[in-house]
C-alpha atoms as a PDB file:
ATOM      1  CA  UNK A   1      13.285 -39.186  34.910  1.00  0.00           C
ATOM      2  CA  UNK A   2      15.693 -36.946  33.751  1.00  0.00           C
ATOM      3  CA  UNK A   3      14.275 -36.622  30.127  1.00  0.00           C
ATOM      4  CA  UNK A   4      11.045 -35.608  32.345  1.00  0.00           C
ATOM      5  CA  UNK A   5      13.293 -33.051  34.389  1.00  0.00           C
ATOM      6  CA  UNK A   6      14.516 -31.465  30.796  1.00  0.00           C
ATOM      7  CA  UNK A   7      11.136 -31.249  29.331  1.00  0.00           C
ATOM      8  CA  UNK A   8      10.032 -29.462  32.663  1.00  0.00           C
ATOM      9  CA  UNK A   9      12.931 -27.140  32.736  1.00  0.00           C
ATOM     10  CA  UNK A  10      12.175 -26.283  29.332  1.00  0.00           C
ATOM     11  CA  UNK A  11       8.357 -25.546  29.644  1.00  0.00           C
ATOM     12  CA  UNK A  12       9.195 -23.591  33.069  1.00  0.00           C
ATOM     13  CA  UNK A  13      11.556 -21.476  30.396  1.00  0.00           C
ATOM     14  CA  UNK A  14       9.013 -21.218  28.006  1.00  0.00           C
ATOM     15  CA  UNK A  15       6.435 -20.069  30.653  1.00  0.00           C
ATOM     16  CA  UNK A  16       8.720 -18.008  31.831  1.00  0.00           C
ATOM     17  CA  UNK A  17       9.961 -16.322  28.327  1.00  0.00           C
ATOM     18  CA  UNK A  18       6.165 -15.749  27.699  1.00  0.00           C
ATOM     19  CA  UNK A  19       5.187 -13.373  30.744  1.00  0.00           C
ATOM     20  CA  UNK A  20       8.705 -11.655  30.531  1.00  0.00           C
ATOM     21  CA  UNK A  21       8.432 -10.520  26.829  1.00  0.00           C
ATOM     22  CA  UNK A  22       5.861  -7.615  26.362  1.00  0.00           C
ATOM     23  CA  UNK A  23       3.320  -7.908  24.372  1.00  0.00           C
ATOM     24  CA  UNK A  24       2.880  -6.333  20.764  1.00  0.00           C
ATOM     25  CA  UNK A  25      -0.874  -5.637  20.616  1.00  0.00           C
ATOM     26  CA  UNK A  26      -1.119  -2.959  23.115  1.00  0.00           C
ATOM     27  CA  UNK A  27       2.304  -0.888  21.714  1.00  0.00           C
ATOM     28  CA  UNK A  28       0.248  -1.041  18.266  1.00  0.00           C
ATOM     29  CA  UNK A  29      -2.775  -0.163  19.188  1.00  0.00           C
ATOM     30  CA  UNK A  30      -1.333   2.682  20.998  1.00  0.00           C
ATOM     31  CA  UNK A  31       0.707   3.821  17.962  1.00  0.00           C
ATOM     32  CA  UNK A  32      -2.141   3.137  15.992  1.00  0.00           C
ATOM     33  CA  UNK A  33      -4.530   5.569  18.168  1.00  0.00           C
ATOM     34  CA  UNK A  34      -1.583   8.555  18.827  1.00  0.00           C
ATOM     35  CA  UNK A  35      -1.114   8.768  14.999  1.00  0.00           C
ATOM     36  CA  UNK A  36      -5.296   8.449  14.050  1.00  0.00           C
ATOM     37  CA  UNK A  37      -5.109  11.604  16.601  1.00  0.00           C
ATOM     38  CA  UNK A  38      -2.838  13.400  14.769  1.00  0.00           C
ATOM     39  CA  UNK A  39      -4.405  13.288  11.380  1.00  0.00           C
ATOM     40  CA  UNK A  40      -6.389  15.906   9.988  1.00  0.00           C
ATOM     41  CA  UNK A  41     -10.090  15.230   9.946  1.00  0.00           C
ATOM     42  CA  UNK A  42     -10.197  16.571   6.467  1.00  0.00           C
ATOM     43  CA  UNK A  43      -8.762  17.466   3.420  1.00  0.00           C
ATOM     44  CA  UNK A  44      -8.032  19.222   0.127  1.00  0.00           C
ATOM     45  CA  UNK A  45      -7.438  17.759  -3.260  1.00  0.00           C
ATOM     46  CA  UNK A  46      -6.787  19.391  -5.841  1.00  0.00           C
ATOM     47  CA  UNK A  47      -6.077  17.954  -9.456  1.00  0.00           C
ATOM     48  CA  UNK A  48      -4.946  19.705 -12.785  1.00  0.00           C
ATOM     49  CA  UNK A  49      -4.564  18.642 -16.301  1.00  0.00           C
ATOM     50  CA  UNK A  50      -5.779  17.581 -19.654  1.00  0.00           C
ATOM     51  CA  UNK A  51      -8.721  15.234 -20.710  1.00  0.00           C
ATOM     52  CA  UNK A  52      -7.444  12.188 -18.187  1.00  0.00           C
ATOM     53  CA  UNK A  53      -8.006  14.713 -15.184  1.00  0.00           C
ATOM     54  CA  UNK A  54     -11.571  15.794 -17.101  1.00  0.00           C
ATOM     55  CA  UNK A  55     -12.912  12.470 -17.147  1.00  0.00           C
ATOM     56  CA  UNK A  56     -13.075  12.123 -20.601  1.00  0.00           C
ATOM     57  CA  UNK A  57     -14.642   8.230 -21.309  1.00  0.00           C
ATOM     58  CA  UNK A  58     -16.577   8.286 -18.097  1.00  0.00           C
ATOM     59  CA  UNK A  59     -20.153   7.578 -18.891  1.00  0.00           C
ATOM     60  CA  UNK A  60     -21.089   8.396 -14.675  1.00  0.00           C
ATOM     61  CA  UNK A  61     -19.897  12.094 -16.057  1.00  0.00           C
ATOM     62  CA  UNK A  62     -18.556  12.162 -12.366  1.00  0.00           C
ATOM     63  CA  UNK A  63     -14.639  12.951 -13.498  1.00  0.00           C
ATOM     64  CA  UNK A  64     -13.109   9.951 -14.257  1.00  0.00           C
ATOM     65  CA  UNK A  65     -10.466   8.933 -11.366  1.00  0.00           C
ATOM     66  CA  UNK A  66     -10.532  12.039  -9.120  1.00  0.00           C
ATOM     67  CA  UNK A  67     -13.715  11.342  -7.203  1.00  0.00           C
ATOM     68  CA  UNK A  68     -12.803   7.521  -6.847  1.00  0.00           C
ATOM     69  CA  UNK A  69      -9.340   8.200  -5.366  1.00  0.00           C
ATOM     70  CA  UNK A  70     -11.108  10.844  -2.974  1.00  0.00           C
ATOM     71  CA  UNK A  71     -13.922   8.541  -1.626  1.00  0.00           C
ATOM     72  CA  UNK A  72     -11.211   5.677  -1.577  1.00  0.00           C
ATOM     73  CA  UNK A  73      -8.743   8.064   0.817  1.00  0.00           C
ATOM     74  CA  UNK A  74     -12.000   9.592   2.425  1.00  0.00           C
ATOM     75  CA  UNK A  75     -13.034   5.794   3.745  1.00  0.00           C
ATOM     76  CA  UNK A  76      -9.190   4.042   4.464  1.00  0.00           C
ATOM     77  CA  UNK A  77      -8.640   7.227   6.356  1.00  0.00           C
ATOM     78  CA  UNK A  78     -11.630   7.422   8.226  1.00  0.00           C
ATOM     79  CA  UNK A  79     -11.597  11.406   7.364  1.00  0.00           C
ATOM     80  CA  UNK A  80     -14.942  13.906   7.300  1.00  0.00           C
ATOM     81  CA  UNK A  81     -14.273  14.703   3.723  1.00  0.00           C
ATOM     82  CA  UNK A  82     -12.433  15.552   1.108  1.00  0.00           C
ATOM     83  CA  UNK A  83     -12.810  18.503  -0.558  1.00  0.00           C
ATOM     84  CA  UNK A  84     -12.332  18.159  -4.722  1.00  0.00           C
ATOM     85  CA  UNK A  85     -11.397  20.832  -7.010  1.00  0.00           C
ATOM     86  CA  UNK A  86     -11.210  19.562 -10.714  1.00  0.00           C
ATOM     87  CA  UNK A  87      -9.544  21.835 -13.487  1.00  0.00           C
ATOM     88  CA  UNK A  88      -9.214  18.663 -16.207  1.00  0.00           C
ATOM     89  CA  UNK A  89      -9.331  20.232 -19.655  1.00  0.00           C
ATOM     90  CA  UNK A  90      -9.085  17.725 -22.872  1.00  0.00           C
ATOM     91  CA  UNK A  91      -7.147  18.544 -25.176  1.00  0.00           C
ATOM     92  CA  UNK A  92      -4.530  20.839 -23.251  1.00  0.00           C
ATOM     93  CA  UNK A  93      -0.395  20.719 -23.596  1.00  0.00           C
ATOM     94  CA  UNK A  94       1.871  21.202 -20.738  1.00  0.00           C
ATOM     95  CA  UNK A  95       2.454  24.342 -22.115  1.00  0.00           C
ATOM     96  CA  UNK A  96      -1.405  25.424 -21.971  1.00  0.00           C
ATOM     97  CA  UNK A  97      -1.895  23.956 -18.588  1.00  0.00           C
ATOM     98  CA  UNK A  98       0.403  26.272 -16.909  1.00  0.00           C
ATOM     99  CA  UNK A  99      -0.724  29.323 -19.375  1.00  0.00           C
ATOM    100  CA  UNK A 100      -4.398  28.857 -17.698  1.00  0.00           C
ATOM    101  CA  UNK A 101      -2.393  27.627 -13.960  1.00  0.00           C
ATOM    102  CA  UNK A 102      -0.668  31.195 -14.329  1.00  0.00           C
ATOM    103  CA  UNK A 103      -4.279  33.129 -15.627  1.00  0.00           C
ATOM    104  CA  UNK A 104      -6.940  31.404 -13.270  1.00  0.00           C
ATOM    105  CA  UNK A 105      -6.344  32.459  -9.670  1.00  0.00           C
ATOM    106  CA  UNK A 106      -8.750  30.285  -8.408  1.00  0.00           C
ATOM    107  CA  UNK A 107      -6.578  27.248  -9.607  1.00  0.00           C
ATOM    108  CA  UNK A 108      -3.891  28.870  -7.997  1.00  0.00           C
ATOM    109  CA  UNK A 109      -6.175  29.452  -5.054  1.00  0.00           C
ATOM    110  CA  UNK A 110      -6.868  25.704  -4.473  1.00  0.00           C
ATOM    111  CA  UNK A 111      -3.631  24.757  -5.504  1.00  0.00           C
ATOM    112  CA  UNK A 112      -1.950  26.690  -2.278  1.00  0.00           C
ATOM    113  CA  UNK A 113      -5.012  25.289  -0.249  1.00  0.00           C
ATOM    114  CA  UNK A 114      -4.571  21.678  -1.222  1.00  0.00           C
ATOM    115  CA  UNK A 115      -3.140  18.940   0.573  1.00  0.00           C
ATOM    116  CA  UNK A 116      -2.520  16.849  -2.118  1.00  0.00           C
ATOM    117  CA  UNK A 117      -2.739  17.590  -5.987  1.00  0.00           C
ATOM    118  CA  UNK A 118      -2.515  15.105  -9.220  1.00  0.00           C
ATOM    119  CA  UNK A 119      -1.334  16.271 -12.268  1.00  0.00           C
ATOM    120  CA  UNK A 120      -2.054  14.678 -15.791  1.00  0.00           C
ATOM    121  CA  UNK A 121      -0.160  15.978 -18.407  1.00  0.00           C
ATOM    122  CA  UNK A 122       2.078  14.821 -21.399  1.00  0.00           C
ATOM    123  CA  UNK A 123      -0.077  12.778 -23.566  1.00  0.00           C
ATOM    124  CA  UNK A 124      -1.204  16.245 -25.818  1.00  0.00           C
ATOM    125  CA  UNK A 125       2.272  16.879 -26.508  1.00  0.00           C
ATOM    126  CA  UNK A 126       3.342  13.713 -27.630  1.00  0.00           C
ATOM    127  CA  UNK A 127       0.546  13.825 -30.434  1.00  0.00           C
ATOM    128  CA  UNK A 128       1.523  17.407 -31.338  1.00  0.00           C
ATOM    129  CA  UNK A 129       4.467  15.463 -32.579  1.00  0.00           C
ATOM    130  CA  UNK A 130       2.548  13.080 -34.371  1.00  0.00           C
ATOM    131  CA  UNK A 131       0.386  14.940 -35.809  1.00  0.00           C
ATOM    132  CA  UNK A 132       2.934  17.539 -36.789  1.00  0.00           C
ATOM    133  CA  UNK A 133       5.020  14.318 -38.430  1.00  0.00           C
ATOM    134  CA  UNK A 134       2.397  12.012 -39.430  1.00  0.00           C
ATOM    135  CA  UNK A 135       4.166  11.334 -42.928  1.00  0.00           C
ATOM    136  CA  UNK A 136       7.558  10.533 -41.476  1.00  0.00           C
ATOM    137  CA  UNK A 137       7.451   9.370 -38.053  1.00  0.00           C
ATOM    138  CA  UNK A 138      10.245   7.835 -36.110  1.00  0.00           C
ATOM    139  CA  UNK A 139      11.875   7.556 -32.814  1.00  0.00           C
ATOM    140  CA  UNK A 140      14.105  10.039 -33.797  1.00  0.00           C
ATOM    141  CA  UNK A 141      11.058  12.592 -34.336  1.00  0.00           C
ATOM    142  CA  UNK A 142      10.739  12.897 -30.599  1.00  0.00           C
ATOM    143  CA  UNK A 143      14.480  13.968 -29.291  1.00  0.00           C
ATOM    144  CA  UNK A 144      14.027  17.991 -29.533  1.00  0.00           C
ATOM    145  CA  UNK A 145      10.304  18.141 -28.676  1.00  0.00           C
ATOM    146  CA  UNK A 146      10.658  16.020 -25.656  1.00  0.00           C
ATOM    147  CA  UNK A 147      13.223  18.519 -24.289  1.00  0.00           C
ATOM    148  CA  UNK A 148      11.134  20.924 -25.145  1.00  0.00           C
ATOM    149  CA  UNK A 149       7.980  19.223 -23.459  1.00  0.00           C
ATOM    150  CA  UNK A 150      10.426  18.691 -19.943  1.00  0.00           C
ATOM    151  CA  UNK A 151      11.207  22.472 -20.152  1.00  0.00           C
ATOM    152  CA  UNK A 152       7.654  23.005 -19.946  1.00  0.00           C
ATOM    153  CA  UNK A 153       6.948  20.595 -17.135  1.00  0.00           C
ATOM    154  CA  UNK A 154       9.570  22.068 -15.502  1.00  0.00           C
ATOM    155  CA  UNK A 155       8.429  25.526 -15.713  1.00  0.00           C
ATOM    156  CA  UNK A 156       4.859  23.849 -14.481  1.00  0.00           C
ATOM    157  CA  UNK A 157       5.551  22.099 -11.819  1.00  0.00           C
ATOM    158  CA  UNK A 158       7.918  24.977 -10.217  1.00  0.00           C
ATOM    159  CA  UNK A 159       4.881  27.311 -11.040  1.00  0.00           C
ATOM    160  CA  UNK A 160       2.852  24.852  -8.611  1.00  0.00           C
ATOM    161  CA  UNK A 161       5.359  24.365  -5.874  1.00  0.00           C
ATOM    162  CA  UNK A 162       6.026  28.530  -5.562  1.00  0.00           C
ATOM    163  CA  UNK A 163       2.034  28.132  -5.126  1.00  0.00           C
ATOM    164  CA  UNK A 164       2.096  25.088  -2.236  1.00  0.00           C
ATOM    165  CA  UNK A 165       5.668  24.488  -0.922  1.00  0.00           C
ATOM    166  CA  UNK A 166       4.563  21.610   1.019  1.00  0.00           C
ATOM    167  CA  UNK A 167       1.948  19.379  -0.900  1.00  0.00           C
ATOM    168  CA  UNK A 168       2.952  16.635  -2.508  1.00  0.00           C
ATOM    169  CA  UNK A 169       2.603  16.756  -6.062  1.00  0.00           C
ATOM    170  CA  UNK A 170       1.386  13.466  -8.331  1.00  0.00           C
ATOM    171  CA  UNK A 171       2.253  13.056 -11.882  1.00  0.00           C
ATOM    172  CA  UNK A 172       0.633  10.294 -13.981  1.00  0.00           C
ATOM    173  CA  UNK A 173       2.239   9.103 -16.474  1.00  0.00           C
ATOM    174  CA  UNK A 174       0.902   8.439 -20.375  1.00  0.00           C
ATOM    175  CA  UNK A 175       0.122   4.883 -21.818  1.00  0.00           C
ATOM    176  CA  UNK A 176       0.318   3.628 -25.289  1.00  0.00           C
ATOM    177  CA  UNK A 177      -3.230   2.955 -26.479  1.00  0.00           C
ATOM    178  CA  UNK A 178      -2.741   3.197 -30.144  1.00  0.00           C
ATOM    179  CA  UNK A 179      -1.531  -0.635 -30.381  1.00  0.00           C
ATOM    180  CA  UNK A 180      -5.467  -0.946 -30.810  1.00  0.00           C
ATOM    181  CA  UNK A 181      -5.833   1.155 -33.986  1.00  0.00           C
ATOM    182  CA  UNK A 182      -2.291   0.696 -35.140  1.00  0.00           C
ATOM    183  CA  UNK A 183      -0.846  -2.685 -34.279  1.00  0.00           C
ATOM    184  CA  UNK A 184       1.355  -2.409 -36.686  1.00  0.00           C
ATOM    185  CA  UNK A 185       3.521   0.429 -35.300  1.00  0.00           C
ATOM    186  CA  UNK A 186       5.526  -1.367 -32.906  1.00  0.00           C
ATOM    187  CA  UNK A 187       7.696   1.821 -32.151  1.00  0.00           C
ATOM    188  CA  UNK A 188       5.305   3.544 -30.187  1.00  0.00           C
ATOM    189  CA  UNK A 189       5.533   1.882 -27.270  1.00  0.00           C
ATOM    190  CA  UNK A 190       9.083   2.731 -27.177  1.00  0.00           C
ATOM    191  CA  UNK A 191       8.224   6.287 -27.745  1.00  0.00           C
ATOM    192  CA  UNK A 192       5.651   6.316 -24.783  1.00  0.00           C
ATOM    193  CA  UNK A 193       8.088   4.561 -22.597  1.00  0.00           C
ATOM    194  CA  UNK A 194      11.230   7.187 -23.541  1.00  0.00           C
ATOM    195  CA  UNK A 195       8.271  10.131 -23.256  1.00  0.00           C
ATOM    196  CA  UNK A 196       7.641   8.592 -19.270  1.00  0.00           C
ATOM    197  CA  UNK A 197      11.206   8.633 -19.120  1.00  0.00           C
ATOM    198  CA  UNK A 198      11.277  12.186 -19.697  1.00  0.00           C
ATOM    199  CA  UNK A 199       8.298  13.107 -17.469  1.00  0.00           C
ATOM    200  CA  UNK A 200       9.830  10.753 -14.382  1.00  0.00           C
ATOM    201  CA  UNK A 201      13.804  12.817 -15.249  1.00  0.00           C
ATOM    202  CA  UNK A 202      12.243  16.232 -14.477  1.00  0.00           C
ATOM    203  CA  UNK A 203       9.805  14.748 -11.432  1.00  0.00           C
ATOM    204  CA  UNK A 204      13.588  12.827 -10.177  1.00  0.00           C
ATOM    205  CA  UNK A 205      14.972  16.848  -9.218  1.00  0.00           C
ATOM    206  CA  UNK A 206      11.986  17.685  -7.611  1.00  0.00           C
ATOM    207  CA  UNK A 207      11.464  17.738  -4.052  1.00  0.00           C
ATOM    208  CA  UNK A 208       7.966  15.569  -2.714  1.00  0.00           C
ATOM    209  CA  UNK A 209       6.925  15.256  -6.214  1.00  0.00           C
ATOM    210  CA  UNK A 210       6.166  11.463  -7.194  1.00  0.00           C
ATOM    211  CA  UNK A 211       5.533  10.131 -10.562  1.00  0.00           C
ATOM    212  CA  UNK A 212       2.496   7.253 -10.941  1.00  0.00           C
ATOM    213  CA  UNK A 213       2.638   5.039 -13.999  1.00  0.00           C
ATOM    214  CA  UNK A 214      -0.242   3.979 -16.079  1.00  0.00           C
ATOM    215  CA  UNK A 215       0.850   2.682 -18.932  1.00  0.00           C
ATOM    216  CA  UNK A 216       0.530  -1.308 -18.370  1.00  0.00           C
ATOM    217  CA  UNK A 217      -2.807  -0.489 -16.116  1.00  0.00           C
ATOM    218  CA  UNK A 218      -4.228   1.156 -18.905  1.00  0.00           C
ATOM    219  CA  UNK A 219      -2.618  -1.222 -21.563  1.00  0.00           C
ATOM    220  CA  UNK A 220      -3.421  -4.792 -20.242  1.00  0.00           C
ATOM    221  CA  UNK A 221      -6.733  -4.088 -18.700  1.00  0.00           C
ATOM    222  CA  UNK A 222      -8.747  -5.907 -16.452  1.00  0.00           C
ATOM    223  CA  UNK A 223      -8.365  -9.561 -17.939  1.00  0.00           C
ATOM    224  CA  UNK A 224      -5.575  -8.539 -20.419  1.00  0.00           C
ATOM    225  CA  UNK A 225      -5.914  -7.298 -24.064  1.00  0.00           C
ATOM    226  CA  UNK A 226      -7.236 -10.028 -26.394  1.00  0.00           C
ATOM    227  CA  UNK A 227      -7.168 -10.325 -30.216  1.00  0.00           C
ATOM    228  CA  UNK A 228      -9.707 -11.872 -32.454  1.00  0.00           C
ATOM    229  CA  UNK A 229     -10.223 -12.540 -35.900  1.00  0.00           C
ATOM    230  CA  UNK A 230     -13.684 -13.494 -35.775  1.00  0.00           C
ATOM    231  CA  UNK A 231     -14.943  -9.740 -35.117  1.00  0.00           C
ATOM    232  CA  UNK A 232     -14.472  -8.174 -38.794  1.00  0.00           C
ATOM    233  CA  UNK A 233     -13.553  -8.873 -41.920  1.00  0.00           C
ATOM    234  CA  UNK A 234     -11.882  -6.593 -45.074  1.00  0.00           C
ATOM    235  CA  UNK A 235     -13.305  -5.434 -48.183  1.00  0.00           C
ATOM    236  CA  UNK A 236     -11.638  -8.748 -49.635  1.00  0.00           C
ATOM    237  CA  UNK A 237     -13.507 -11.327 -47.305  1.00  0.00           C
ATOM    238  CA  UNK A 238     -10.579 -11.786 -45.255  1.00  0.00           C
ATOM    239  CA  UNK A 239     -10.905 -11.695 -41.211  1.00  0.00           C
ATOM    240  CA  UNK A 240      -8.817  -8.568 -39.635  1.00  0.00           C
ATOM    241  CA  UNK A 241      -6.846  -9.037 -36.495  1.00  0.00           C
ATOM    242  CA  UNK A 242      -8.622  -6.756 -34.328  1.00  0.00           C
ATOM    243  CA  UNK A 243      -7.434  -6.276 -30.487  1.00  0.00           C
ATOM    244  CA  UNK A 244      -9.353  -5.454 -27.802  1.00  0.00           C
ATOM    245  CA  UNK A 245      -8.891  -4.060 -24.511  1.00  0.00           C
ATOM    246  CA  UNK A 246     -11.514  -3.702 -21.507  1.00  0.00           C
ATOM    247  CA  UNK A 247     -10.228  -0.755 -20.352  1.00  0.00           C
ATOM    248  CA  UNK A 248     -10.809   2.103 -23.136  1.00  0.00           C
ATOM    249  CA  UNK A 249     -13.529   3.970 -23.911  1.00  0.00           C
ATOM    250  CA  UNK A 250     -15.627   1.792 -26.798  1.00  0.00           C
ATOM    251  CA  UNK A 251     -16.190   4.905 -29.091  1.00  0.00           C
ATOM    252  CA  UNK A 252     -12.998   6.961 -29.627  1.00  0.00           C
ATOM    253  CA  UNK A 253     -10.508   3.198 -28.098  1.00  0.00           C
ATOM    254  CA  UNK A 254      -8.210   6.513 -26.953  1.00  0.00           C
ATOM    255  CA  UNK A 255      -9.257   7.319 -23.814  1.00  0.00           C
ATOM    256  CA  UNK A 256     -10.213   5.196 -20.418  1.00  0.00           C
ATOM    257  CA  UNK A 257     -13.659   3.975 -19.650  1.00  0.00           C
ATOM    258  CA  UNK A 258     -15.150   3.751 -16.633  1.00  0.00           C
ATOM    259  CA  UNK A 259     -12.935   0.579 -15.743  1.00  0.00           C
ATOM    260  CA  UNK A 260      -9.867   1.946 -16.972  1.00  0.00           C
ATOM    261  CA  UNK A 261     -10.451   4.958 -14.171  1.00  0.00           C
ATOM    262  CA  UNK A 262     -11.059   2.909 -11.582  1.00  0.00           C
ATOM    263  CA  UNK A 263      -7.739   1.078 -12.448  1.00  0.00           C
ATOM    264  CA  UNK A 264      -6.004   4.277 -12.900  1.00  0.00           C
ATOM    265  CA  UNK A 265      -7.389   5.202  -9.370  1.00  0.00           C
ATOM    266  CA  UNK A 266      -6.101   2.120  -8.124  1.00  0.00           C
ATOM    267  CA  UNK A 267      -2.430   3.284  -8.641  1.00  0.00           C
ATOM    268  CA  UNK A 268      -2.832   6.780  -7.796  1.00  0.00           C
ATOM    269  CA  UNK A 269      -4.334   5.818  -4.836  1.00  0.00           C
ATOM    270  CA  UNK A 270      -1.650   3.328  -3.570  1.00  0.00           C
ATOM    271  CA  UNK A 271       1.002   6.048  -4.009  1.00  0.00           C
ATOM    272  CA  UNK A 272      -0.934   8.532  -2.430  1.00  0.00           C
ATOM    273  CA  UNK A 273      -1.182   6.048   0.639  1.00  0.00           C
ATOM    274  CA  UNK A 274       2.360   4.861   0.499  1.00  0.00           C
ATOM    275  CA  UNK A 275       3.549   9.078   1.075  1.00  0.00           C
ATOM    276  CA  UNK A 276       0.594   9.499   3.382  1.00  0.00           C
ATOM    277  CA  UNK A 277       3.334  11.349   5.885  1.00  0.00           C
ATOM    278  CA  UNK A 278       3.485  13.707   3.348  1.00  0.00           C
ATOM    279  CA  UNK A 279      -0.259  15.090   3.570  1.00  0.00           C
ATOM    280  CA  UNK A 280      -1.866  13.263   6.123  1.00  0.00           C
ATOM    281  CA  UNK A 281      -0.603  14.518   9.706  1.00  0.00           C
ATOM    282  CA  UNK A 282      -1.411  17.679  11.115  1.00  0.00           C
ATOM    283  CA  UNK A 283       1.180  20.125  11.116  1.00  0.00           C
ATOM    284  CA  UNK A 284       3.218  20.417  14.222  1.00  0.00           C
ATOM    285  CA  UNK A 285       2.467  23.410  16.468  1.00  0.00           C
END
């Protein structure tokens, strides 16, 4: 009997417990509801930058990772639209991204408009230094023109804030994709990493400016990179290690393909969510 009296006393507490705690669901829903009000019903997107921002490797032709991030935010958001403005131009430096930024007012235009805006940029200048040291490349090639390169980005991105002081600016990073050509220079990864470094020192003093890394996206693909032997074989008969990757474009192996944007969109898309109280909310009256 008294083991019976416990085990009442205890589901009388438990009874009790369960009407006298409030419930969650309601207190959620309502937060949920009061903050779906005060969204905007629409907004403005603006992205800048060099051949990555273009779309360059797209075969849809549609601009590579842009649109997908915008109907991605468009549908988790439930908003009308989102309005796109795309000034991707391959080939461009830092320093020729803010010389047409500073020339073409409707960038700047769009640019104070926006309510978020992605940047691409980087990638041109690190092959200026390639190119300009093919011959005798090192690690050590890199140390003045990356200063040089975070001057610029510097210069750009304070260009871009006078223009919006509010929206948050996204910088994607670079990725190594020469490993496919040029296995054999194992530096080069360290030089993209060191060359992200750079980019993510100048984005570290800026204020609602957040840096997005592509690098292993881009570099393991959707399954990983894979090498075979079986693919190609040298003048002397002998097979060549060739490797592969599933997300670069099949006829330069430089630039994304259409799967390589879409992973690319993945990330800029989950940091654009995570600072959504950045962009998202309407502005208090």
């Amino acid at each position: 009997m008294a083991l019976l009296g416990v085990c009442l006393l205890i589901a009388g507490t438990f009874l009790v417990l369960q009407l006298s705690i409030p419930k969650a669901g309601p207190r959620l829903e309502v937060a949920k509801q009061k903050e779906e009000h005060n969204q905007k019903e629409s907004i403005r997107y603006t992205a800048l930058g060099d051949s990555l921002t273009e779309g360059v490797g797209d075969d849809t032709q549609k601009g590579g990772f842009v649109p997908i991030v915008a109907n991605d935010l468009q549908s988790e958001f439930k908003l009308s639209r989102v309005d796109i403005e795309n000034y991707g131009v391959a080939g461009e430096r830092s320093d020729q991204i803010l010389k047409r930024l500073n020339k073409e007012e409707a960038i700047q235009t769009n640019i104070a408009k926006s309510d978020i805006v992605t940047l691409t940029v980087g990638g041109n200048d690190l092959m200026k230094v390639i190119n300009n040291n093919i011959f005798g490349l090192s690690i050590k090639s890199f140390d003045k023109p990356i200063k040089k390169y975070q001057k610029q980005l510097t210069e750009l991105l304070e260009t871009m804030r006078e223009l919006n002081p509010d929206a948050p600016i996204y910088v994607l990073g670079i990725y190594n994709p020469f490993y496919v050509n040029f296995p054999e220079i194992t530096d080069m990864q360290t030089i993209v990493d060191n060359w992200n470094d750079g980019t993510e020192a100048v984005i570290d003093e800026m204020k609602n400016v957040y840096f997005i890394p592509i690098n292993d996206v881009i570099a393991s693909g959707l399954n990983g990179t894979t090498s075979s032997t079986q693919e190609s074989s040298n003048s002397e008969g002998n097979d060549l290690n060739i490797v592969k990757n599933d997300a670069l474009y099949e006829e330069d192996k430089f630039h994304p393909n259409n799967l390589g944007y879409q992973l690319m969109a993945k990330s800029v898309k989950a940091e654009i969510t995570r600072t959504k109280e950045q962009w998202l909310l309407k502005e208090e009256k």
